[in-house]
PDB file of N, CA and C in Angstrom:
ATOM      1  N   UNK A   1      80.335  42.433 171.745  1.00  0.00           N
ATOM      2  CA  UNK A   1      80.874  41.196 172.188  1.00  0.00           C
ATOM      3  C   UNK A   1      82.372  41.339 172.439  1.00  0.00           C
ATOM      4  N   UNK A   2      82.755  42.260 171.865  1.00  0.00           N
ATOM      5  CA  UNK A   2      84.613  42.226 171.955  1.00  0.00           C
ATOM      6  C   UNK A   2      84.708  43.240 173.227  1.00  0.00           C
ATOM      7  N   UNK A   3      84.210  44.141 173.136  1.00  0.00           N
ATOM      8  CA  UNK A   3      84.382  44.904 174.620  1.00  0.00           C
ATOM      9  C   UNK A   3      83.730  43.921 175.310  1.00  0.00           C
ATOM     10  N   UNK A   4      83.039  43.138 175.848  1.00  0.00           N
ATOM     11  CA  UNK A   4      82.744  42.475 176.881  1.00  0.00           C
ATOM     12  C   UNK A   4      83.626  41.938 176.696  1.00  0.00           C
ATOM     13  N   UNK A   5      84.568  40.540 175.950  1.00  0.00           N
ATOM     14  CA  UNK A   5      85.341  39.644 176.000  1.00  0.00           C
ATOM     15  C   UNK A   5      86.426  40.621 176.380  1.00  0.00           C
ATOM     16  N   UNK A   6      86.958  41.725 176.261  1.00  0.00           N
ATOM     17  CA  UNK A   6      88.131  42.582 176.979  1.00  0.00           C
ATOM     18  C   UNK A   6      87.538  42.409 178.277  1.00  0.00           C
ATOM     19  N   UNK A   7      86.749  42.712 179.067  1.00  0.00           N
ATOM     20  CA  UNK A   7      86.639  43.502 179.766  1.00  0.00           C
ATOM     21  C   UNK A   7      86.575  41.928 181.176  1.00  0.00           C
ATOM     22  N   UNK A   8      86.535  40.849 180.446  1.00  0.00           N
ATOM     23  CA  UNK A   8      86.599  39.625 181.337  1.00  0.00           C
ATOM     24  C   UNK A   8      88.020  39.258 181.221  1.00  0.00           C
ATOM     25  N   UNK A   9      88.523  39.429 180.112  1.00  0.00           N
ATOM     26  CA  UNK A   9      90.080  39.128 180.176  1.00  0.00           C
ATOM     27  C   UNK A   9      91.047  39.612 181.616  1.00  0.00           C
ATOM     28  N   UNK A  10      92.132  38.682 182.482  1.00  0.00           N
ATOM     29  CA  UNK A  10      92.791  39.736 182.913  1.00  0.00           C
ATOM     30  C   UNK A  10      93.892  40.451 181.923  1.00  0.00           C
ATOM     31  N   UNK A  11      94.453  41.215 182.281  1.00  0.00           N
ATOM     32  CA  UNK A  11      95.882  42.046 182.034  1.00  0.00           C
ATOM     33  C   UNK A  11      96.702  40.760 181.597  1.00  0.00           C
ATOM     34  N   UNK A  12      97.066  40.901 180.319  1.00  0.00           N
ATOM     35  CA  UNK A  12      98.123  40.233 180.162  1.00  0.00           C
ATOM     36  C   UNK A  12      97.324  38.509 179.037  1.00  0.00           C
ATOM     37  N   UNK A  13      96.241  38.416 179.192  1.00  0.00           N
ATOM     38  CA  UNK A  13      95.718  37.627 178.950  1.00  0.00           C
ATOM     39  C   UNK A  13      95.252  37.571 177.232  1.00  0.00           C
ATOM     40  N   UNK A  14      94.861  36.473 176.526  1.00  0.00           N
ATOM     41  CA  UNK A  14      94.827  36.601 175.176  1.00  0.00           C
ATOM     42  C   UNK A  14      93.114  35.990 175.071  1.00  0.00           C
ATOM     43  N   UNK A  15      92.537  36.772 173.935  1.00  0.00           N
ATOM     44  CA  UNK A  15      91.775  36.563 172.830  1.00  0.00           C
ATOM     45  C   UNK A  15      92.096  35.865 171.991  1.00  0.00           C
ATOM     46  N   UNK A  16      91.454  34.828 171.548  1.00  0.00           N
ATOM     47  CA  UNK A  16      91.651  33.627 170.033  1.00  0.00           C
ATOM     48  C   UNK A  16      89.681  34.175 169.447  1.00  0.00           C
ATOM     49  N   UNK A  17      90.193  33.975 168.308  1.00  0.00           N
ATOM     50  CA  UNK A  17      88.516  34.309 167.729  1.00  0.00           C
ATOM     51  C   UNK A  17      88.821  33.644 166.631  1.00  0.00           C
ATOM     52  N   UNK A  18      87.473  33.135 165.835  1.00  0.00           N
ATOM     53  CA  UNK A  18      87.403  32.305 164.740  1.00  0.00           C
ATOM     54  C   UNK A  18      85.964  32.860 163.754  1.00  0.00           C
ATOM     55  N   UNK A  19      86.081  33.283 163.018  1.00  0.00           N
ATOM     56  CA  UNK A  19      84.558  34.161 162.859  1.00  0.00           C
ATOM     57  C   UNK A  19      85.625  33.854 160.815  1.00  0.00           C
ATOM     58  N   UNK A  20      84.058  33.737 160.076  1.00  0.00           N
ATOM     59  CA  UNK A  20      83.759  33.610 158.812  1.00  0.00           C
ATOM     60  C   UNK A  20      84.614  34.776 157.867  1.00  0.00           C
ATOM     61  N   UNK A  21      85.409  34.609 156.797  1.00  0.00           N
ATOM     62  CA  UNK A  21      86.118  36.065 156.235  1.00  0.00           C
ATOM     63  C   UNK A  21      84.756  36.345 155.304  1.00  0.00           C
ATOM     64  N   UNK A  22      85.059  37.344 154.866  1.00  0.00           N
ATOM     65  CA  UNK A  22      84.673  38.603 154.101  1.00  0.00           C
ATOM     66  C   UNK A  22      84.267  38.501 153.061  1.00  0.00           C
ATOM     67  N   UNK A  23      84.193  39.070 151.493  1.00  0.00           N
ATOM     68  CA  UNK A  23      84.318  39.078 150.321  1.00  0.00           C
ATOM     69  C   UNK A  23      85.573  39.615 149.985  1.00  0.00           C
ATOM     70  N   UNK A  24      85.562  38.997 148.933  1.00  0.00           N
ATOM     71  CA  UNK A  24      87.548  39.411 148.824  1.00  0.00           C
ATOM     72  C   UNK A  24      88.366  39.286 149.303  1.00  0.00           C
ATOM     73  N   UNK A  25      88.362  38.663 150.904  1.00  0.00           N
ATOM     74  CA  UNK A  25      89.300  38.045 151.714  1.00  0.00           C
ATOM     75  C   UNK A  25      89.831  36.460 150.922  1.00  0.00           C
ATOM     76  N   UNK A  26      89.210  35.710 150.044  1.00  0.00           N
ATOM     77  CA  UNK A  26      89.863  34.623 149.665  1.00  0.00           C
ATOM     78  C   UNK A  26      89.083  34.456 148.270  1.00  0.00           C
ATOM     79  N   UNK A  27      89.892  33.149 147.868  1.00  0.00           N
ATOM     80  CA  UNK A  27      88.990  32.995 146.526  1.00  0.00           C
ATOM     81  C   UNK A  27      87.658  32.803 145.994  1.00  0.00           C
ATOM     82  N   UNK A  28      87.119  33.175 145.639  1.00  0.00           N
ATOM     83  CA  UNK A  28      85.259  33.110 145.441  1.00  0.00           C
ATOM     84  C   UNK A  28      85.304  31.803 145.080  1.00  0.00           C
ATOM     85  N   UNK A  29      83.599  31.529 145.098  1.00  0.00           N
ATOM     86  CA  UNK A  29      83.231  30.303 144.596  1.00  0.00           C
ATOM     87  C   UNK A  29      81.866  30.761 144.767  1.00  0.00           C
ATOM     88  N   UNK A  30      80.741  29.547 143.922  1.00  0.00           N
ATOM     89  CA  UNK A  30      79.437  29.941 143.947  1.00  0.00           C
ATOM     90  C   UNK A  30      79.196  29.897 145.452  1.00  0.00           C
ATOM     91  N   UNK A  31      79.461  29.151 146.473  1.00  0.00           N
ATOM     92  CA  UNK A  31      78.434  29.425 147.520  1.00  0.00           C
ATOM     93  C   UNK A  31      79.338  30.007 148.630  1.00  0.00           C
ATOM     94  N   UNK A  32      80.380  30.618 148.216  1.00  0.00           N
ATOM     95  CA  UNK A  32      80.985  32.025 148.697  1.00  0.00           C
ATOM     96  C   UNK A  32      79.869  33.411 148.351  1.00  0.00           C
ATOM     97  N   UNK A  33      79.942  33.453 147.087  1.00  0.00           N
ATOM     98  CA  UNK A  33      79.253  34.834 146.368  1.00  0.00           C
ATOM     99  C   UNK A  33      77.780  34.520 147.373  1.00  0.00           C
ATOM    100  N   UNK A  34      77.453  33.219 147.277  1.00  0.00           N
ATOM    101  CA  UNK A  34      75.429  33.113 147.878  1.00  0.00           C
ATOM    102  C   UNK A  34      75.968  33.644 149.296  1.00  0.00           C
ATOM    103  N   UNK A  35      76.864  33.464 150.421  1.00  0.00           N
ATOM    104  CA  UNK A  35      76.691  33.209 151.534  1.00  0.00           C
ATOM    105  C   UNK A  35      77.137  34.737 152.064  1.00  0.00           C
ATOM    106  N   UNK A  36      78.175  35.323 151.020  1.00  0.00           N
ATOM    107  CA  UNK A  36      78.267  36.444 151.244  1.00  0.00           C
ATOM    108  C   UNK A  36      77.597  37.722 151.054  1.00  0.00           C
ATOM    109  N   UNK A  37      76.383  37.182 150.244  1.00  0.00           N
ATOM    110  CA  UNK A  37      75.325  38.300 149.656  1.00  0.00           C
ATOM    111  C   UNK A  37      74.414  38.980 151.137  1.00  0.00           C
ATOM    112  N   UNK A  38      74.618  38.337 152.288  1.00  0.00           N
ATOM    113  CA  UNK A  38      73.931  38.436 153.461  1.00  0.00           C
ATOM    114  C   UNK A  38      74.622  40.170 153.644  1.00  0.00           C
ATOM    115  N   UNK A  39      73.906  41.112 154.037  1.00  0.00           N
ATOM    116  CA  UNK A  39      74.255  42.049 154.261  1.00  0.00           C
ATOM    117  C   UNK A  39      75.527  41.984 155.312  1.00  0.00           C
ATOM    118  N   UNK A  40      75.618  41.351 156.681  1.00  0.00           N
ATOM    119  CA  UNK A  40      76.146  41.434 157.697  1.00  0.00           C
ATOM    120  C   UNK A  40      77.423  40.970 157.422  1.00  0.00           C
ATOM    121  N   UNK A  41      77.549  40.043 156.735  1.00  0.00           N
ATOM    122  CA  UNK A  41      78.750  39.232 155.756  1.00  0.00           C
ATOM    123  C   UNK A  41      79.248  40.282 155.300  1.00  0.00           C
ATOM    124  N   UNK A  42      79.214  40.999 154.299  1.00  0.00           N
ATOM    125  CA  UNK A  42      79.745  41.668 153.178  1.00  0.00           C
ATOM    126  C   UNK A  42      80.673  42.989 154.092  1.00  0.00           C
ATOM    127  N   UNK A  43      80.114  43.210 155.535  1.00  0.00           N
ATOM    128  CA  UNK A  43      81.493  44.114 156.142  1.00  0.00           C
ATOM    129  C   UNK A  43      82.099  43.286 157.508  1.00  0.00           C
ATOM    130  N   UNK A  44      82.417  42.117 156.491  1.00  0.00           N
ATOM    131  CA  UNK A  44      83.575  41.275 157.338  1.00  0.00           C
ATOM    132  C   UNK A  44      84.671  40.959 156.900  1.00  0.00           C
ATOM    133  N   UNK A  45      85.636  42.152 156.608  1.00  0.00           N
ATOM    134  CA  UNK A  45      86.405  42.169 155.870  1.00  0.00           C
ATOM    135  C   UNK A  45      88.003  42.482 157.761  1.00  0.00           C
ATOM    136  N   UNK A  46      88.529  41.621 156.842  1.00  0.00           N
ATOM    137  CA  UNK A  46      89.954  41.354 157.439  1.00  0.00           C
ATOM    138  C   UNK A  46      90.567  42.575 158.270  1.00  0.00           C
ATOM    139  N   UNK A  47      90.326  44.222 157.257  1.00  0.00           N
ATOM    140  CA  UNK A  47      90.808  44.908 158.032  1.00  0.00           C
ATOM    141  C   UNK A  47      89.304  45.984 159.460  1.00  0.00           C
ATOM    142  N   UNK A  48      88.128  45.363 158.969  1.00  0.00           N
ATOM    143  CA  UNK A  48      87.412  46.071 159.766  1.00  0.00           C
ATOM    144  C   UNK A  48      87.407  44.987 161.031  1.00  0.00           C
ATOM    145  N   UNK A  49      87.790  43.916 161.228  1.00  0.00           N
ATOM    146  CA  UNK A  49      87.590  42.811 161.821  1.00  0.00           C
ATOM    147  C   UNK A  49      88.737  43.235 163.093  1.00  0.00           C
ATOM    148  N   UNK A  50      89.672  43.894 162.422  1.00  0.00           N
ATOM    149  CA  UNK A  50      90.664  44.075 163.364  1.00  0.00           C
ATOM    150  C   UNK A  50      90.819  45.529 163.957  1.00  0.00           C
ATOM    151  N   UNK A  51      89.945  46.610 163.311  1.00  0.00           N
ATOM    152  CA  UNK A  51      89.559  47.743 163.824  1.00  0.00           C
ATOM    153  C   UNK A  51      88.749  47.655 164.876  1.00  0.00           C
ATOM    154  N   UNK A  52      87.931  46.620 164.669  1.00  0.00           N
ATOM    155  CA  UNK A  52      87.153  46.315 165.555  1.00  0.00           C
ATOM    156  C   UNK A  52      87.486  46.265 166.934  1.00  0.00           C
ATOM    157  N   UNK A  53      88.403  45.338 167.179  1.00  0.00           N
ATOM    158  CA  UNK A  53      89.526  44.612 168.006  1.00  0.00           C
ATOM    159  C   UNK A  53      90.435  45.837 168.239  1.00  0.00           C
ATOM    160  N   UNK A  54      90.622  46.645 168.102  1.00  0.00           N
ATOM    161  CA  UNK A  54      91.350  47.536 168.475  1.00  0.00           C
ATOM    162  C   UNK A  54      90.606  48.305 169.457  1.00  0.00           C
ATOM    163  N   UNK A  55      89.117  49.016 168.536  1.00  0.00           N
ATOM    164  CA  UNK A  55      88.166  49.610 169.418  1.00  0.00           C
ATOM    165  C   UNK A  55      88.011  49.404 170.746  1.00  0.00           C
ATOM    166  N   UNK A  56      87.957  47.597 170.445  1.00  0.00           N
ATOM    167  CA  UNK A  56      87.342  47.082 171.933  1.00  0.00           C
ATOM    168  C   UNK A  56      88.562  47.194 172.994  1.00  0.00           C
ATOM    169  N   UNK A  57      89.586  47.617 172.413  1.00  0.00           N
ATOM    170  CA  UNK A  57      90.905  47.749 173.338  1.00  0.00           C
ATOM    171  C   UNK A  57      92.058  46.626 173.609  1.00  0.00           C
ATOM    172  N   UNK A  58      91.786  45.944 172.348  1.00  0.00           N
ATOM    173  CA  UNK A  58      92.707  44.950 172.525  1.00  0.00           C
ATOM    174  C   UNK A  58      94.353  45.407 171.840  1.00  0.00           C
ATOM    175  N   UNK A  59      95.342  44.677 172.239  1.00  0.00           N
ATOM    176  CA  UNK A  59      96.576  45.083 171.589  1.00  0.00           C
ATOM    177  C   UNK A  59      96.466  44.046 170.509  1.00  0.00           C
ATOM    178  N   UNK A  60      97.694  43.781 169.805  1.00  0.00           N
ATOM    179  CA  UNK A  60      98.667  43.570 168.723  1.00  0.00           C
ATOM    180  C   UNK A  60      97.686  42.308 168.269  1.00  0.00           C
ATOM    181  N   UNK A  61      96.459  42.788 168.092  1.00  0.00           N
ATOM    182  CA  UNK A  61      94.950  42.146 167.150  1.00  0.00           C
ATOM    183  C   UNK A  61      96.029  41.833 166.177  1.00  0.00           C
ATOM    184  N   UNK A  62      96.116  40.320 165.388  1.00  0.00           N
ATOM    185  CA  UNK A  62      96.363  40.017 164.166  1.00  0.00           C
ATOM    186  C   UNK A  62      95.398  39.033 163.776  1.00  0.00           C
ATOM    187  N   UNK A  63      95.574  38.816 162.334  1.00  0.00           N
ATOM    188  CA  UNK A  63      95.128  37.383 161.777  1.00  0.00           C
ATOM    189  C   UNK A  63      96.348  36.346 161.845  1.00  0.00           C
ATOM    190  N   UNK A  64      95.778  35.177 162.404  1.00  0.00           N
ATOM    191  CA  UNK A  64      96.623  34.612 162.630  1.00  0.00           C
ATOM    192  C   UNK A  64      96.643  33.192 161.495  1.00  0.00           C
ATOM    193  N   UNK A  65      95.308  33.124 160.396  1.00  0.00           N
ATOM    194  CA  UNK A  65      95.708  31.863 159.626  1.00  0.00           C
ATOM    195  C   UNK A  65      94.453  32.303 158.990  1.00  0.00           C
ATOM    196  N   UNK A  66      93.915  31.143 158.131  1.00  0.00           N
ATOM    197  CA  UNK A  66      92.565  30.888 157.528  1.00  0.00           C
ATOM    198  C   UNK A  66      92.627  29.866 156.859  1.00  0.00           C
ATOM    199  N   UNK A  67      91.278  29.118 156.660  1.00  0.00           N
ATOM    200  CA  UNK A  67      91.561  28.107 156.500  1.00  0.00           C
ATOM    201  C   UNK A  67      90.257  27.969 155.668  1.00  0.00           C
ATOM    202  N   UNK A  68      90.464  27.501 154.208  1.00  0.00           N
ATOM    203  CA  UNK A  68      89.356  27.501 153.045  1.00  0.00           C
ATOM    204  C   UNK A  68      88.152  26.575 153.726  1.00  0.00           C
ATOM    205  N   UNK A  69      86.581  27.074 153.219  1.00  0.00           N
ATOM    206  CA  UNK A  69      85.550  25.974 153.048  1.00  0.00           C
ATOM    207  C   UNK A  69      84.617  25.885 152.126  1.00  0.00           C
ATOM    208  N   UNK A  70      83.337  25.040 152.200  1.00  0.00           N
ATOM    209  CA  UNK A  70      82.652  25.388 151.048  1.00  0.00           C
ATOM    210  C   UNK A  70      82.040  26.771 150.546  1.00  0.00           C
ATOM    211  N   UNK A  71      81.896  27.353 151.993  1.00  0.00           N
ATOM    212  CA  UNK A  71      81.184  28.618 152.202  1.00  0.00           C
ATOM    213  C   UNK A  71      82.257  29.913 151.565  1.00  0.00           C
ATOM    214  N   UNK A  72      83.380  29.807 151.562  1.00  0.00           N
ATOM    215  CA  UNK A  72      84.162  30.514 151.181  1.00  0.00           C
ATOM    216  C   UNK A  72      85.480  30.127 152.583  1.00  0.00           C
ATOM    217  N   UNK A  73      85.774  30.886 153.225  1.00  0.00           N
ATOM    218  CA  UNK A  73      86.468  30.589 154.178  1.00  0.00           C
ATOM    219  C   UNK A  73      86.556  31.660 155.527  1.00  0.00           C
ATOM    220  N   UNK A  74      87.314  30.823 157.056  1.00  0.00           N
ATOM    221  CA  UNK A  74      87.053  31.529 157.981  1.00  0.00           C
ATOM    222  C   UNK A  74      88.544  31.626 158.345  1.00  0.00           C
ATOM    223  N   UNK A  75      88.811  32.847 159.176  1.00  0.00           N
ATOM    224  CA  UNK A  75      89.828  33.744 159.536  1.00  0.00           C
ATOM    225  C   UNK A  75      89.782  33.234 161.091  1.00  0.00           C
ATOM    226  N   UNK A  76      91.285  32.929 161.359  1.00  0.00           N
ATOM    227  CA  UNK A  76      91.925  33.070 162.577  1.00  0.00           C
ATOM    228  C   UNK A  76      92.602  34.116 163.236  1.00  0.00           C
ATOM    229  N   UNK A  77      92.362  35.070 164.402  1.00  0.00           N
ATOM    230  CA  UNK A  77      92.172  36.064 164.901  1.00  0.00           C
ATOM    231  C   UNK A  77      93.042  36.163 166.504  1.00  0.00           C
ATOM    232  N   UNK A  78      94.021  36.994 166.773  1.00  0.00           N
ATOM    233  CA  UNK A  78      94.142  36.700 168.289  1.00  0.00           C
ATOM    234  C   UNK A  78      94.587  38.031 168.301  1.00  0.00           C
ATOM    235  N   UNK A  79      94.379  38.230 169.628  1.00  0.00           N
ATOM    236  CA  UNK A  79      94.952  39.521 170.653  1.00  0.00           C
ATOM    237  C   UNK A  79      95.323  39.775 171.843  1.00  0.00           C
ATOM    238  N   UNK A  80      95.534  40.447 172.730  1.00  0.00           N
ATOM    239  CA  UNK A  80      95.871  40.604 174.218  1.00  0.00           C
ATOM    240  C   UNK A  80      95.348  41.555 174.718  1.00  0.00           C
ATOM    241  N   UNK A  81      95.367  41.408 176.064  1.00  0.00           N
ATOM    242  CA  UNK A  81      94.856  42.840 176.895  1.00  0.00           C
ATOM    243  C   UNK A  81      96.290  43.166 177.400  1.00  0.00           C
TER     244      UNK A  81
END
């Protein structure tokens, strides 16, 4: 999905992404630990999120915020081509 979203971007243009954090990215809670027990969850961690984003060829990938929920919490994400 991130190499396609590069690959529609023009030159010069930005990525915003909003996608669920990790384990250990914020403070636990019970239906953090339940929601994160999902295999696919557990390698959504802050710095593979942005390896990722690199792969796909984006530049100066950061996190840009996060913002707590019941689930645990989700990560704000941007980059450029």
């Amino acid at each position: 999905m991130l190499r396609e979203a590069h690959r529609m971007l023009e030159p010069g243009g930005e990525f915003h992404m909003l996608d669920f954090e990790g384990p250990g990215d914020g403070p636990p809670s019970f239906l953090a630990c339940l929601f994160h027990s999902n295999k696919r969850l557990q390698e959504n961690s802050e710095g593979r999120v942005l390896s990722l984003m690199k792969q796909a060829g984006f530049e100066n990938a950061k996190k840009v915020g996060r913002r707590s929920i019941l689930t645990g919490g989700v990560a704000y994400y941007q980059a450029s081509v």
